[in-house]
C-alpha atoms as a PDB file:
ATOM      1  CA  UNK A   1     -42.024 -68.237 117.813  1.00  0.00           C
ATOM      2  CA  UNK A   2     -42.308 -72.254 118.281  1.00  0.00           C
ATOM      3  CA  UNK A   3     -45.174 -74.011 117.668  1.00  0.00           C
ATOM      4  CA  UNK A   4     -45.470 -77.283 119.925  1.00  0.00           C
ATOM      5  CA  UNK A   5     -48.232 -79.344 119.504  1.00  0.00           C
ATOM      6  CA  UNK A   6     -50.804 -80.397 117.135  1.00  0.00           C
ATOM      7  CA  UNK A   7     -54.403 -80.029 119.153  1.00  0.00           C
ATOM      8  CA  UNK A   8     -57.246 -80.221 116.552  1.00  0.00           C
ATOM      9  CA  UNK A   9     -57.385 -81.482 112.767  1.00  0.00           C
ATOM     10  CA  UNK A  10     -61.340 -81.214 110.815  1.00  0.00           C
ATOM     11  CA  UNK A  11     -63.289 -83.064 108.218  1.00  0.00           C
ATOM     12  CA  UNK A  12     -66.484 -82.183 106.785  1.00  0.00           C
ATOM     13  CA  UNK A  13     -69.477 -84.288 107.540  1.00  0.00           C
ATOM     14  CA  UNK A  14     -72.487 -84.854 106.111  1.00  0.00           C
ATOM     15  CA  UNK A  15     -74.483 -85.564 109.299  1.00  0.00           C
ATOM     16  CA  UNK A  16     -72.940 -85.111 112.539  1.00  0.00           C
ATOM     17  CA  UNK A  17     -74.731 -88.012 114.000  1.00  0.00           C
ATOM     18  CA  UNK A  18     -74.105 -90.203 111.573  1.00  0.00           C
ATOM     19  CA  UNK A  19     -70.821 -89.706 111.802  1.00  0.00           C
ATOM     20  CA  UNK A  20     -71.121 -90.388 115.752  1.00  0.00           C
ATOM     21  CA  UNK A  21     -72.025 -93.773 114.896  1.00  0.00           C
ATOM     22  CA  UNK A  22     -68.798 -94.278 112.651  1.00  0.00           C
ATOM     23  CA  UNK A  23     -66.527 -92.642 114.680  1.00  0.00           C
ATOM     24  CA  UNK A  24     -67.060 -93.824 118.154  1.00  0.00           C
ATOM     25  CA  UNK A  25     -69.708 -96.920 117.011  1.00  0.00           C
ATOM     26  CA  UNK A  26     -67.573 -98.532 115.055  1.00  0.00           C
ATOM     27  CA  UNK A  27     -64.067 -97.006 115.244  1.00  0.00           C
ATOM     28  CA  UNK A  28     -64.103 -96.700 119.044  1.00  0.00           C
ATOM     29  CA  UNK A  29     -62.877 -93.459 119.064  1.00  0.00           C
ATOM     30  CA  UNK A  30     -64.475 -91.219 122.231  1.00  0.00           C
ATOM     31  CA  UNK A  31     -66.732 -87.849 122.021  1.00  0.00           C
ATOM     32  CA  UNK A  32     -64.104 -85.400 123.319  1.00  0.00           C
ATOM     33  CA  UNK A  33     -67.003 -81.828 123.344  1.00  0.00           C
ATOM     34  CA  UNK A  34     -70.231 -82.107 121.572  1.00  0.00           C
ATOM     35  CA  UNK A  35     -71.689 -78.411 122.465  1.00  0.00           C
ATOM     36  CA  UNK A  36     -74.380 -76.218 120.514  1.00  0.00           C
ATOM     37  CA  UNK A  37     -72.489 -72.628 119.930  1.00  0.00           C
ATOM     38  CA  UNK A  38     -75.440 -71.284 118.485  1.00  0.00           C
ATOM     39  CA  UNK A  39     -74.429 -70.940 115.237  1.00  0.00           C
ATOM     40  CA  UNK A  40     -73.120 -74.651 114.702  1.00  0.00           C
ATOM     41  CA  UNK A  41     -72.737 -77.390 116.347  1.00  0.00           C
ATOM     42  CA  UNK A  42     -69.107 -78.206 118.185  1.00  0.00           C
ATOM     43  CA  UNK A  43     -68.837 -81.874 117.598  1.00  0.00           C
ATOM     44  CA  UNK A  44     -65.390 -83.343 118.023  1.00  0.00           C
ATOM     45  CA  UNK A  45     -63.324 -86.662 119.219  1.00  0.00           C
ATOM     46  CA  UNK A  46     -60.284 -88.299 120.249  1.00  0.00           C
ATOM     47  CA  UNK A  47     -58.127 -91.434 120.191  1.00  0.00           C
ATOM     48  CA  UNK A  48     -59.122 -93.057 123.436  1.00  0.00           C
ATOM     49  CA  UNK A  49     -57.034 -91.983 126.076  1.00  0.00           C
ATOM     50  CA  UNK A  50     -55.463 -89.111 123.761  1.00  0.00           C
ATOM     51  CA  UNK A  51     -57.723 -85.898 124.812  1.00  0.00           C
ATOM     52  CA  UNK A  52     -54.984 -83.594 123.145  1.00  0.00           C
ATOM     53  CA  UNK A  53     -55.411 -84.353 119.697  1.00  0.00           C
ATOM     54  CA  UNK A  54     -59.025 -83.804 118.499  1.00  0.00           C
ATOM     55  CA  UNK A  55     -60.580 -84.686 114.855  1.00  0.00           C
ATOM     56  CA  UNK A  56     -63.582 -81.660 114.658  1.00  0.00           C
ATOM     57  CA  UNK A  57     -66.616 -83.250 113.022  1.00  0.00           C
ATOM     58  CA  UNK A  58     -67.762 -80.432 110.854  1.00  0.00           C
ATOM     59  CA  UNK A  59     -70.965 -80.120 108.485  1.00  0.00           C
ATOM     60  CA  UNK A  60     -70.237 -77.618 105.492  1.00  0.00           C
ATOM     61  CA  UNK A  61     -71.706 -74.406 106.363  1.00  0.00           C
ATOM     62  CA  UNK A  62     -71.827 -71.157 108.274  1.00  0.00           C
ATOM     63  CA  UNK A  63     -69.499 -69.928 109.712  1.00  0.00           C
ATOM     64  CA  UNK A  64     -66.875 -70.544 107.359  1.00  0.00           C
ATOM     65  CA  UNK A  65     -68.954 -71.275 104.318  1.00  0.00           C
ATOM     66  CA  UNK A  66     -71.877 -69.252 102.794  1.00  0.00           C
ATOM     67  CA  UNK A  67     -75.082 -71.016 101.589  1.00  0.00           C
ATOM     68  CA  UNK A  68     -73.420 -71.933  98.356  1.00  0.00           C
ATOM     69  CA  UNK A  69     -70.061 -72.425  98.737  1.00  0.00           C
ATOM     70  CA  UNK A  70     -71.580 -75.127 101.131  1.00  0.00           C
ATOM     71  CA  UNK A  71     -73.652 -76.576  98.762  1.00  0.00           C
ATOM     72  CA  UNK A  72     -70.326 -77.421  96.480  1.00  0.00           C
ATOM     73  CA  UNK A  73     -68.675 -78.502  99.170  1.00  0.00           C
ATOM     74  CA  UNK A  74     -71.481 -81.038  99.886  1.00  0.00           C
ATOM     75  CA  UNK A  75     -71.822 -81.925  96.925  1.00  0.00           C
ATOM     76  CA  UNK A  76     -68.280 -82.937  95.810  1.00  0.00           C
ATOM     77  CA  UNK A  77     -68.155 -84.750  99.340  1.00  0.00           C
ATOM     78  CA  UNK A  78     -71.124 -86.669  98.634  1.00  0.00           C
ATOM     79  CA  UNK A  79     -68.836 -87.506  94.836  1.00  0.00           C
ATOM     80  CA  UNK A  80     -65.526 -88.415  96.870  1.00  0.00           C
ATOM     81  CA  UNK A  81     -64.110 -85.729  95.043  1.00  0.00           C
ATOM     82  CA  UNK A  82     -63.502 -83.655  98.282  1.00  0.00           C
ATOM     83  CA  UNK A  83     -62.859 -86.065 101.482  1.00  0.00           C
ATOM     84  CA  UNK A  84     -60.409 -85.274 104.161  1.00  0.00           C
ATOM     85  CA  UNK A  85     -57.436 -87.513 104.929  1.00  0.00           C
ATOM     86  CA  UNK A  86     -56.908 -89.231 108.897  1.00  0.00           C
ATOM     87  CA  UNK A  87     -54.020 -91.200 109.889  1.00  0.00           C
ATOM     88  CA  UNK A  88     -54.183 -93.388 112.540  1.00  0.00           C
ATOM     89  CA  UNK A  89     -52.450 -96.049 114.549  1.00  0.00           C
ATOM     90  CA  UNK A  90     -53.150 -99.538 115.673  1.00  0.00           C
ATOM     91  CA  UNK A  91     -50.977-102.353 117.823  1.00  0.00           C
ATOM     92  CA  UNK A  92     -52.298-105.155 115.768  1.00  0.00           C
ATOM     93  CA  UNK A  93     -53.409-103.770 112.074  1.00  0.00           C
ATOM     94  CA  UNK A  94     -54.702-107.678 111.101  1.00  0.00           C
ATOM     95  CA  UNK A  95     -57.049-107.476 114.068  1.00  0.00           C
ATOM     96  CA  UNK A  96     -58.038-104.143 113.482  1.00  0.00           C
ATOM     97  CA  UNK A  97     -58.874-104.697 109.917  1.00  0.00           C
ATOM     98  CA  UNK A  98     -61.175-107.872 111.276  1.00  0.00           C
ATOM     99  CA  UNK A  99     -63.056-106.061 113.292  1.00  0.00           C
ATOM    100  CA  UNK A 100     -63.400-103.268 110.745  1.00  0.00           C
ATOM    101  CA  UNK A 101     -64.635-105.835 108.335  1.00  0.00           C
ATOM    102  CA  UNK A 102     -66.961-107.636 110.958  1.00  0.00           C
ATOM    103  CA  UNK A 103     -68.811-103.972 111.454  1.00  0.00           C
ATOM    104  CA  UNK A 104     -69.067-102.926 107.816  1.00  0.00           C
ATOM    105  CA  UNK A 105     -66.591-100.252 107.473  1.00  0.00           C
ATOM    106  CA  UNK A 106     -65.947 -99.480 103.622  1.00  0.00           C
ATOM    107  CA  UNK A 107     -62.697-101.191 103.428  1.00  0.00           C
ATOM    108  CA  UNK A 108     -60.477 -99.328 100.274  1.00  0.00           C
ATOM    109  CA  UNK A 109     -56.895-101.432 101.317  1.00  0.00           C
ATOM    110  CA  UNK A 110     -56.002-104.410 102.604  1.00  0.00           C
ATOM    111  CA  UNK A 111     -53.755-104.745 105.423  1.00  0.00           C
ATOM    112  CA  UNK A 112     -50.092-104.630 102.801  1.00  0.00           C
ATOM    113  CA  UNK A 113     -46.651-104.650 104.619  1.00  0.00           C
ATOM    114  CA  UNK A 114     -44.584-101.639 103.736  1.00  0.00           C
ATOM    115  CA  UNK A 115     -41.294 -99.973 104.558  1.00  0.00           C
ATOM    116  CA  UNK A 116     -42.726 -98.317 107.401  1.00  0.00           C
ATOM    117  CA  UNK A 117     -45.505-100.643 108.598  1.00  0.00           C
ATOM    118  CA  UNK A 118     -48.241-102.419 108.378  1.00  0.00           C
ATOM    119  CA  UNK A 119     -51.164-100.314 106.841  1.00  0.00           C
ATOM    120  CA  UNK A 120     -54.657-100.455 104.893  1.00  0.00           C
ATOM    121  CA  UNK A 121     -57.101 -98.154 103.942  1.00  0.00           C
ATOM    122  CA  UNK A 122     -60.915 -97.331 104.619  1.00  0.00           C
ATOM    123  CA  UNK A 123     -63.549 -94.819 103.768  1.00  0.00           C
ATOM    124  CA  UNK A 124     -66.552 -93.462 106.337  1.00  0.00           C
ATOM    125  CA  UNK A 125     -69.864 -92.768 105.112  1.00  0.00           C
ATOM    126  CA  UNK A 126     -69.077 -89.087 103.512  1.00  0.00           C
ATOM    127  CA  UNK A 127     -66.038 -90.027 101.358  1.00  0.00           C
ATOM    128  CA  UNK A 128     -63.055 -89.319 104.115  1.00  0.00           C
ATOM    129  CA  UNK A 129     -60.161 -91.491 103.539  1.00  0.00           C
ATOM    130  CA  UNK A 130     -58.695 -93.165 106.299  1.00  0.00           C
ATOM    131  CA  UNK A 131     -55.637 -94.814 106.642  1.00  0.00           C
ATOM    132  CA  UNK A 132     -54.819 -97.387 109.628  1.00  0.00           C
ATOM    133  CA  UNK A 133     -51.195 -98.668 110.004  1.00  0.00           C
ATOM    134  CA  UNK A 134     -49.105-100.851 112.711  1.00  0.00           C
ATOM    135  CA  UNK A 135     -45.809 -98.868 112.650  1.00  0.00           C
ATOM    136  CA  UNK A 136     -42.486-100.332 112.460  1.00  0.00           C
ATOM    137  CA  UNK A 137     -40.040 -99.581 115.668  1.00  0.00           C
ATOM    138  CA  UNK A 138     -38.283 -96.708 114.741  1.00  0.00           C
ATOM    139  CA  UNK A 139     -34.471 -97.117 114.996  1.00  0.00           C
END
């Protein structure tokens, strides 16, 4: 057995439409599904042009977590004490920190030059870090 392909990674939420606003507002990243299962709402999206790869938008609670498990969860979310990780990429990681800044986004890291790249940090509004970098060729 092979595994091939990374389709879907998740990070708790706070408010799902909130978190529309950060994540395609003002990171410009596109609603892949946004469907009502019943029991929760199916809220997830995608580098633009990358449908394969989804981030799922997810607000602590059933299924996977009972009433109070959620709570905690919630609550050391709303702390920082709990926030998921994201890695993404960028051509030009000066321009995308500008634009970043222009539109508010809790900057955490300046744009630094590393080994590997070119990378800074952010937060969104629930306490998820985010990390942008400008990779070096690989050689």
């Amino acid at each position: 057995m092979t595994m091939n392909a990374l389709t879907r990674s998740q990070i708790y939420v706070l408010d799902q439409d909130e978190a529309l606003d950060f994540y395609v507002g003002k990171l410009g990243m596109e609603v892949h599904t946004d469907a009502d299962l019943g029991f929760m709402r199916w809220l997830t999206v995608n580098v633009p042009g990358d449908r394969q790869r989804e981030i799922l938008l997810e607000t602590p609670g059933p299924p996977r977590l009972d009433p109070k498990t959620a709570e905690q969860v919630r609550e050391l979310l709303t702390k920082g004490a709990m926030g998921g990780s994201l890695f993404l990429t960028t051509d030009d990681a000066h321009k995308t920190y500008a634009d970043l800044v222009a539109k508010g986004v809790d900057i955490t890291d300046e744009p630094t030059d590393r080994p590997y790249g070119i990378d800074f940090g952010i937060r969104d509004p629930f306490g998820n870090h985010i990390r942008i970098g400008q990779m070096h060729e690989q050689g």
